[in-house]
Every structure is written in C-alpha cells, then in structure tokens.
PDB file of N, CA and C in Angstrom:
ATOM      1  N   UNK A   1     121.350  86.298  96.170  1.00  0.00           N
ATOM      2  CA  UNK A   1     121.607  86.040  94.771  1.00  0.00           C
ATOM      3  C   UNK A   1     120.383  86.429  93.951  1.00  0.00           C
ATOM      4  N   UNK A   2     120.380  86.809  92.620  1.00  0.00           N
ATOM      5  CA  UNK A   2     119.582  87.266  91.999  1.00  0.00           C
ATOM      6  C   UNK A   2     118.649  86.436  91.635  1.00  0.00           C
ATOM      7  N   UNK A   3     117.161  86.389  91.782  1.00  0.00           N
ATOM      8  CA  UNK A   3     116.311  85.455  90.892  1.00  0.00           C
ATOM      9  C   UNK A   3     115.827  85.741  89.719  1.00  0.00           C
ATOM     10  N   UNK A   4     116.058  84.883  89.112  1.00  0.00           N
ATOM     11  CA  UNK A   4     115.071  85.360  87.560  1.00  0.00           C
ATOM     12  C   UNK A   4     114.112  84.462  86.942  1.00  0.00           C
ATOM     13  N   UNK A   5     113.341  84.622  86.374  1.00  0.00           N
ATOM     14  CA  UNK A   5     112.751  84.188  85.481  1.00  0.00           C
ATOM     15  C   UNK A   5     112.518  84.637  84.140  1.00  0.00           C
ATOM     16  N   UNK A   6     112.439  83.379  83.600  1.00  0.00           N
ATOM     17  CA  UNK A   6     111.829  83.576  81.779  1.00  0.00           C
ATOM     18  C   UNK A   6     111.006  83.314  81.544  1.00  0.00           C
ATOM     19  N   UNK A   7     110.158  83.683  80.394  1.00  0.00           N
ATOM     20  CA  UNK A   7     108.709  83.756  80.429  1.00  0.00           C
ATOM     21  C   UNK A   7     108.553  83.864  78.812  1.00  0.00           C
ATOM     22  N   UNK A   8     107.851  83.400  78.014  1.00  0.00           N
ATOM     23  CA  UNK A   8     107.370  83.823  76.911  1.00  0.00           C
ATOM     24  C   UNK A   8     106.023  84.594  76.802  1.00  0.00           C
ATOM     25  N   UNK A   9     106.267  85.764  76.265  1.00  0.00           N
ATOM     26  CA  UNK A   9     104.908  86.872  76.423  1.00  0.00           C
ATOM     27  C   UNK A   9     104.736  87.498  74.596  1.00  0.00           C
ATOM     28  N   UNK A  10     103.740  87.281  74.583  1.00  0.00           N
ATOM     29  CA  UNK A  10     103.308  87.586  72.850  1.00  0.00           C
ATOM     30  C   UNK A  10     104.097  87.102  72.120  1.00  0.00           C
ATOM     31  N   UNK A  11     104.704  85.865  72.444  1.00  0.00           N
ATOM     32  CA  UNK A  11     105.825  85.140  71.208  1.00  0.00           C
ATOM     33  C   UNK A  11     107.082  85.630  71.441  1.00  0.00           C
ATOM     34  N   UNK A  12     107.331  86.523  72.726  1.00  0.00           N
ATOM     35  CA  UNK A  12     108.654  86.912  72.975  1.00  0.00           C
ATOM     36  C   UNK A  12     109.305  86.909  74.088  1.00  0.00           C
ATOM     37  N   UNK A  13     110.812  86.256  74.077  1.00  0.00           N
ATOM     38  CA  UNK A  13     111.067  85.825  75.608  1.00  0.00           C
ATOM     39  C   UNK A  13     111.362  86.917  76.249  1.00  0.00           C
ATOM     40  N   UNK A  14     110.875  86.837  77.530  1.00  0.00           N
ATOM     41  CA  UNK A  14     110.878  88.480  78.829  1.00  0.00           C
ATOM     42  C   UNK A  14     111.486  87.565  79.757  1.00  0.00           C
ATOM     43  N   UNK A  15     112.909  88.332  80.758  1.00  0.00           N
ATOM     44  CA  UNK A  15     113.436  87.781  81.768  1.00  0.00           C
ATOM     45  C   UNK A  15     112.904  88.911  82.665  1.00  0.00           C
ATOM     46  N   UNK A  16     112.625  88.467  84.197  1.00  0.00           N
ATOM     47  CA  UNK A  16     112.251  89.541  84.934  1.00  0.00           C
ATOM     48  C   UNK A  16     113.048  89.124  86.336  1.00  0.00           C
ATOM     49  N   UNK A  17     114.208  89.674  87.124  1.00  0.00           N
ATOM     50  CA  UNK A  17     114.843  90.074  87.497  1.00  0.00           C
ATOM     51  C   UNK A  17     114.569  90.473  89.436  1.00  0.00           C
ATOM     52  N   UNK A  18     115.278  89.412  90.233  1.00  0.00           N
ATOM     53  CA  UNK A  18     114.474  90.078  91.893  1.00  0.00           C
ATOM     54  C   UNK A  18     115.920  90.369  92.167  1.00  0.00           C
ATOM     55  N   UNK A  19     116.629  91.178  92.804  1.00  0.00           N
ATOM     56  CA  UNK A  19     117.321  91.694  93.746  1.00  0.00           C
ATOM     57  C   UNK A  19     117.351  91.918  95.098  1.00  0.00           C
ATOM     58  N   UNK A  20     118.322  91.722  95.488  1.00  0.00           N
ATOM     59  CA  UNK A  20     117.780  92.064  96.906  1.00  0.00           C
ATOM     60  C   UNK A  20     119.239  93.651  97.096  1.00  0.00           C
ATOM     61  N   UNK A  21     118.565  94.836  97.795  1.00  0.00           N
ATOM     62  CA  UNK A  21     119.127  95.673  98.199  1.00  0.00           C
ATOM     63  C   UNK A  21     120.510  95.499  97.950  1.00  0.00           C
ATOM     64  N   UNK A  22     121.243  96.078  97.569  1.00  0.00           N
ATOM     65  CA  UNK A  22     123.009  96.175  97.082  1.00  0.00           C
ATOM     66  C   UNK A  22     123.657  95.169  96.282  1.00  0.00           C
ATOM     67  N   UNK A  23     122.672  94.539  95.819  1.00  0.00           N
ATOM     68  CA  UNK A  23     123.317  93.410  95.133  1.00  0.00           C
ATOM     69  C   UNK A  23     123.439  94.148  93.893  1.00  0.00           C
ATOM     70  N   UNK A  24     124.345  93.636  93.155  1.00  0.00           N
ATOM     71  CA  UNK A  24     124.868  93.731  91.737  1.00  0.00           C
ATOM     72  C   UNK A  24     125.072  92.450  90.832  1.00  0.00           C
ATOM     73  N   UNK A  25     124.742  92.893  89.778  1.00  0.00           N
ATOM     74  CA  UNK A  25     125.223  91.692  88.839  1.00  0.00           C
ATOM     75  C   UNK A  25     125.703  92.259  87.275  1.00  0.00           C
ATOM     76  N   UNK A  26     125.503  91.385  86.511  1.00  0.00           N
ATOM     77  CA  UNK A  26     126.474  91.724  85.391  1.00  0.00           C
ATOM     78  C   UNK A  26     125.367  91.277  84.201  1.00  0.00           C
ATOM     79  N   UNK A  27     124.857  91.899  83.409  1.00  0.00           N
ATOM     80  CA  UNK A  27     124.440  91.585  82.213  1.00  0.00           C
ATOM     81  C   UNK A  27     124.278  91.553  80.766  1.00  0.00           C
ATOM     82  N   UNK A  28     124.164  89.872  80.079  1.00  0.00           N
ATOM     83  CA  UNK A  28     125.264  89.670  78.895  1.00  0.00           C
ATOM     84  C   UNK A  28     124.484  90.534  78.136  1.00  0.00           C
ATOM     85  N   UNK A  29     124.925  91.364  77.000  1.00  0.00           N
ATOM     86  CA  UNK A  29     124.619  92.275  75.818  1.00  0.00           C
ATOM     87  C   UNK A  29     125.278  91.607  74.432  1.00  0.00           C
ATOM     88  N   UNK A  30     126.229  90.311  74.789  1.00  0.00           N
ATOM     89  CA  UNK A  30     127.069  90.217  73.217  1.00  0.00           C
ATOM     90  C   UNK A  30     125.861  89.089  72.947  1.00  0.00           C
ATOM     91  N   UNK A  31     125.338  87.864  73.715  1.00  0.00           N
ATOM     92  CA  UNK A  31     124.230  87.377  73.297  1.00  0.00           C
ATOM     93  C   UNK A  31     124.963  86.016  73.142  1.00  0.00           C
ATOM     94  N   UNK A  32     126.071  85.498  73.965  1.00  0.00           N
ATOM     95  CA  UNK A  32     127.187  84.492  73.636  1.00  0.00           C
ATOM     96  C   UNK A  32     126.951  83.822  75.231  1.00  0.00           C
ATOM     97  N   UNK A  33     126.712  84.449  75.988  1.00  0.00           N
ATOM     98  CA  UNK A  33     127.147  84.130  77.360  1.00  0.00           C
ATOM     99  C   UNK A  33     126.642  82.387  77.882  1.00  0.00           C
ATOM    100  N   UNK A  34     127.421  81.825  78.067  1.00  0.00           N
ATOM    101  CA  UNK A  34     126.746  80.139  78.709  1.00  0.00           C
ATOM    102  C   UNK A  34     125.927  80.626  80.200  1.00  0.00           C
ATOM    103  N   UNK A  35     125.865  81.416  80.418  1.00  0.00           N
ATOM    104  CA  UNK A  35     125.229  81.637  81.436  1.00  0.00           C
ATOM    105  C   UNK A  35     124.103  82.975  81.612  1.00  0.00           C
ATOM    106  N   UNK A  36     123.436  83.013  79.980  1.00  0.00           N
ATOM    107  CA  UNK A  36     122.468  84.122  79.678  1.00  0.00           C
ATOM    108  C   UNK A  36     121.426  83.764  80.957  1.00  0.00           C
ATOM    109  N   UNK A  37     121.082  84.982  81.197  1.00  0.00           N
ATOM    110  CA  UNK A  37     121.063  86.450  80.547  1.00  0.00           C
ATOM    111  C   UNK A  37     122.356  86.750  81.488  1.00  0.00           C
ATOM    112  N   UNK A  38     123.104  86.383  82.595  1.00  0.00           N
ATOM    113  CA  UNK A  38     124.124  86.671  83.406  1.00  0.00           C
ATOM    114  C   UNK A  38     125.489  86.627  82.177  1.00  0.00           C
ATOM    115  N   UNK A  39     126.404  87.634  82.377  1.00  0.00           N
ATOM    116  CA  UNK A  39     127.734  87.915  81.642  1.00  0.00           C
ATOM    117  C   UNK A  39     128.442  86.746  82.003  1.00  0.00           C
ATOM    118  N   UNK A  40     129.338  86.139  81.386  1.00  0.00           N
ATOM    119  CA  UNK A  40     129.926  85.069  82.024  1.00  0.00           C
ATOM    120  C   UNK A  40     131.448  85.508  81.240  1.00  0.00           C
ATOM    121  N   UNK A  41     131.865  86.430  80.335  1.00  0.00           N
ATOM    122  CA  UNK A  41     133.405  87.146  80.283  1.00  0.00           C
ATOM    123  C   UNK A  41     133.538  86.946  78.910  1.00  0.00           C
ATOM    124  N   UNK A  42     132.494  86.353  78.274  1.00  0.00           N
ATOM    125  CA  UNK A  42     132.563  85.903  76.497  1.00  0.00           C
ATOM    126  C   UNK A  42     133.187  86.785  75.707  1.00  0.00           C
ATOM    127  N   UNK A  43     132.311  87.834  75.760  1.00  0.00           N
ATOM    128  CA  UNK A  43     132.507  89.132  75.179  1.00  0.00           C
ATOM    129  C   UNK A  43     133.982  89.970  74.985  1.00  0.00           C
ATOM    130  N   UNK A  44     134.685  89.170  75.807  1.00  0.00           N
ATOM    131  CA  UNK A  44     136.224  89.869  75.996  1.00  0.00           C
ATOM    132  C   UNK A  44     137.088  88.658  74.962  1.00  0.00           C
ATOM    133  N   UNK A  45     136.826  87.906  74.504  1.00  0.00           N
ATOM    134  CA  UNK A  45     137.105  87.084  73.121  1.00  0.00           C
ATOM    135  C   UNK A  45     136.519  87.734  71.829  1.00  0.00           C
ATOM    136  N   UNK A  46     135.732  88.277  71.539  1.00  0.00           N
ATOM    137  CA  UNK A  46     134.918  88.990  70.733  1.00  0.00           C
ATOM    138  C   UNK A  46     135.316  90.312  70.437  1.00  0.00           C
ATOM    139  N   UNK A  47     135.175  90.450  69.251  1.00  0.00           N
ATOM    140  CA  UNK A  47     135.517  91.216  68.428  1.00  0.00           C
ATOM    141  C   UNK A  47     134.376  92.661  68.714  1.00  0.00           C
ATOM    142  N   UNK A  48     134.982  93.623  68.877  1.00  0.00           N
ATOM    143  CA  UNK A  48     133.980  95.220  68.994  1.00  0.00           C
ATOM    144  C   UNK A  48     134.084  95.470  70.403  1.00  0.00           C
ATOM    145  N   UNK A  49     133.476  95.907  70.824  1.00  0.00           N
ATOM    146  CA  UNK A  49     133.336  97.321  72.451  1.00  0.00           C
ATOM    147  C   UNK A  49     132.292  96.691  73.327  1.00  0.00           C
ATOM    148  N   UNK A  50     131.669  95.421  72.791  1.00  0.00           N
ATOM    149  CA  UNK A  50     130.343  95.174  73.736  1.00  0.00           C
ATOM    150  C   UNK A  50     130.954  94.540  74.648  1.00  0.00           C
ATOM    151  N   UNK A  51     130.570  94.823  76.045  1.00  0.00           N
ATOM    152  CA  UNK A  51     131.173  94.694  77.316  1.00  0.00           C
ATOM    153  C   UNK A  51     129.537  94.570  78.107  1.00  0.00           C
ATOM    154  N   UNK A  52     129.130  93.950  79.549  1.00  0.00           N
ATOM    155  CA  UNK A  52     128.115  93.646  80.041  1.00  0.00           C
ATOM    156  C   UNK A  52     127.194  95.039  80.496  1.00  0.00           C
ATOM    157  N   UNK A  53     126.241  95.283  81.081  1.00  0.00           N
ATOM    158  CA  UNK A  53     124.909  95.773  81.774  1.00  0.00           C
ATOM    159  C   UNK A  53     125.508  95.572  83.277  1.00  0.00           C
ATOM    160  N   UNK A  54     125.822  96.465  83.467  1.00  0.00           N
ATOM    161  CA  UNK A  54     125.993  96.164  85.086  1.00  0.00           C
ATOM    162  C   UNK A  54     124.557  96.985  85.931  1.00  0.00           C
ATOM    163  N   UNK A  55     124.040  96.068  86.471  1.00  0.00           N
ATOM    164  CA  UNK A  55     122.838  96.524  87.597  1.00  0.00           C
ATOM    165  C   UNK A  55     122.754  95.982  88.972  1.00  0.00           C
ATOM    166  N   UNK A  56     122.991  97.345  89.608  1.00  0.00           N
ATOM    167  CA  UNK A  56     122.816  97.272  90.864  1.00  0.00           C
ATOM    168  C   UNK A  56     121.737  97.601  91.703  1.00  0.00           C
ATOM    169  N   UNK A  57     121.152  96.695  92.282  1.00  0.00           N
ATOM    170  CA  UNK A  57     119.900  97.493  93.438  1.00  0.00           C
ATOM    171  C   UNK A  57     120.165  98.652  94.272  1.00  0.00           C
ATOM    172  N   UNK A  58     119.628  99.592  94.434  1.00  0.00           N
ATOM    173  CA  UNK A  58     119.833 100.418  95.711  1.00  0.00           C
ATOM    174  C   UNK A  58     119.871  99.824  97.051  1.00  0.00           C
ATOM    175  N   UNK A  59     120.682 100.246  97.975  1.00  0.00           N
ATOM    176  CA  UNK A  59     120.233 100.470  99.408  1.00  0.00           C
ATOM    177  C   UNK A  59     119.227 100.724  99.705  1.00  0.00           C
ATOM    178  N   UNK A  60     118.746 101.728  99.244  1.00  0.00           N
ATOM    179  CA  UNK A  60     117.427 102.773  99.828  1.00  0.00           C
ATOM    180  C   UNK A  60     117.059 103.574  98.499  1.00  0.00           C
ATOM    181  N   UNK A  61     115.279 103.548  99.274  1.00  0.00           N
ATOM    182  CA  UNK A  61     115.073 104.619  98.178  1.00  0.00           C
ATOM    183  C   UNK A  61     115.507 105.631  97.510  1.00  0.00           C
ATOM    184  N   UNK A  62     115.682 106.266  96.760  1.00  0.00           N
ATOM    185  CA  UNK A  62     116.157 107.526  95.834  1.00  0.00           C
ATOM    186  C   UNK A  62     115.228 108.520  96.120  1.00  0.00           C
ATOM    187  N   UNK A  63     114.685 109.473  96.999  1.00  0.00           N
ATOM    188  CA  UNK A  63     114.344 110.863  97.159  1.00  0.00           C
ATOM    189  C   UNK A  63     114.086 111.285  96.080  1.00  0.00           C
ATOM    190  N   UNK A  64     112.501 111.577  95.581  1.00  0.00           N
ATOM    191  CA  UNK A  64     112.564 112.963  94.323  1.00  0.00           C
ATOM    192  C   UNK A  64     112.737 114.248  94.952  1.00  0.00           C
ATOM    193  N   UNK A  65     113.373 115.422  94.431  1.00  0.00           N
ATOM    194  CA  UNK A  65     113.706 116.618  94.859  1.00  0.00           C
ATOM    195  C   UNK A  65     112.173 117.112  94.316  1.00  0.00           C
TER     196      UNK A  65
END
C-alpha cells in the first residue's frame, strides 16, 4: 500500500509518495476527495471533465536508449 506523507515546506503543504513496484493508485485533482490526496470517486458528482492522476510504479527500471 502506498505511504505518504505531508509536510509543510515554505508555508506550503508537499505530500511525498513511497510505492512499492506495480502498485497503482489514483490521485484526487477535483480537491473534494474525503480521502485527499487519494481519489475517493467525488469528482464523478461534479460538474466538468476532472477525473483522478492515476500513478503507477514500474516493475523495473526504464532503459535510456
């Protein structure tokens, strides 16, 4: 499961984010969610196109060519 933390840095809140390999999660963008910074489906009551941040960890590194 994802860990996070919040942090206030120069007067501004920073969440910073651990993954573990293939995990995915969902993240809120409408700014409604009971379960910020995680999407919890708010946004689909709401009015406009904002829909979540989906981020997934890799498996494995990504190769530069």
């Amino acid at each position: 499961m994802a860990i996070h933390e919040t942090e206030e840095r120069n007067g501004k809140l920073r969440t910073v984010m651990k993954l573990e390999p293939g995990e995915r999660v969902a993240l809120c963008r409408c700014m409604r969610s009971k379960e910020f910074p995680f999407c919890d489906g708010t946004h689909k009551q709401l009015e406009g196109k904002t829909g979540p941040v989906i981020i997934e960890a890799l498996q494995q590194a990504v190769e530069e060519e």
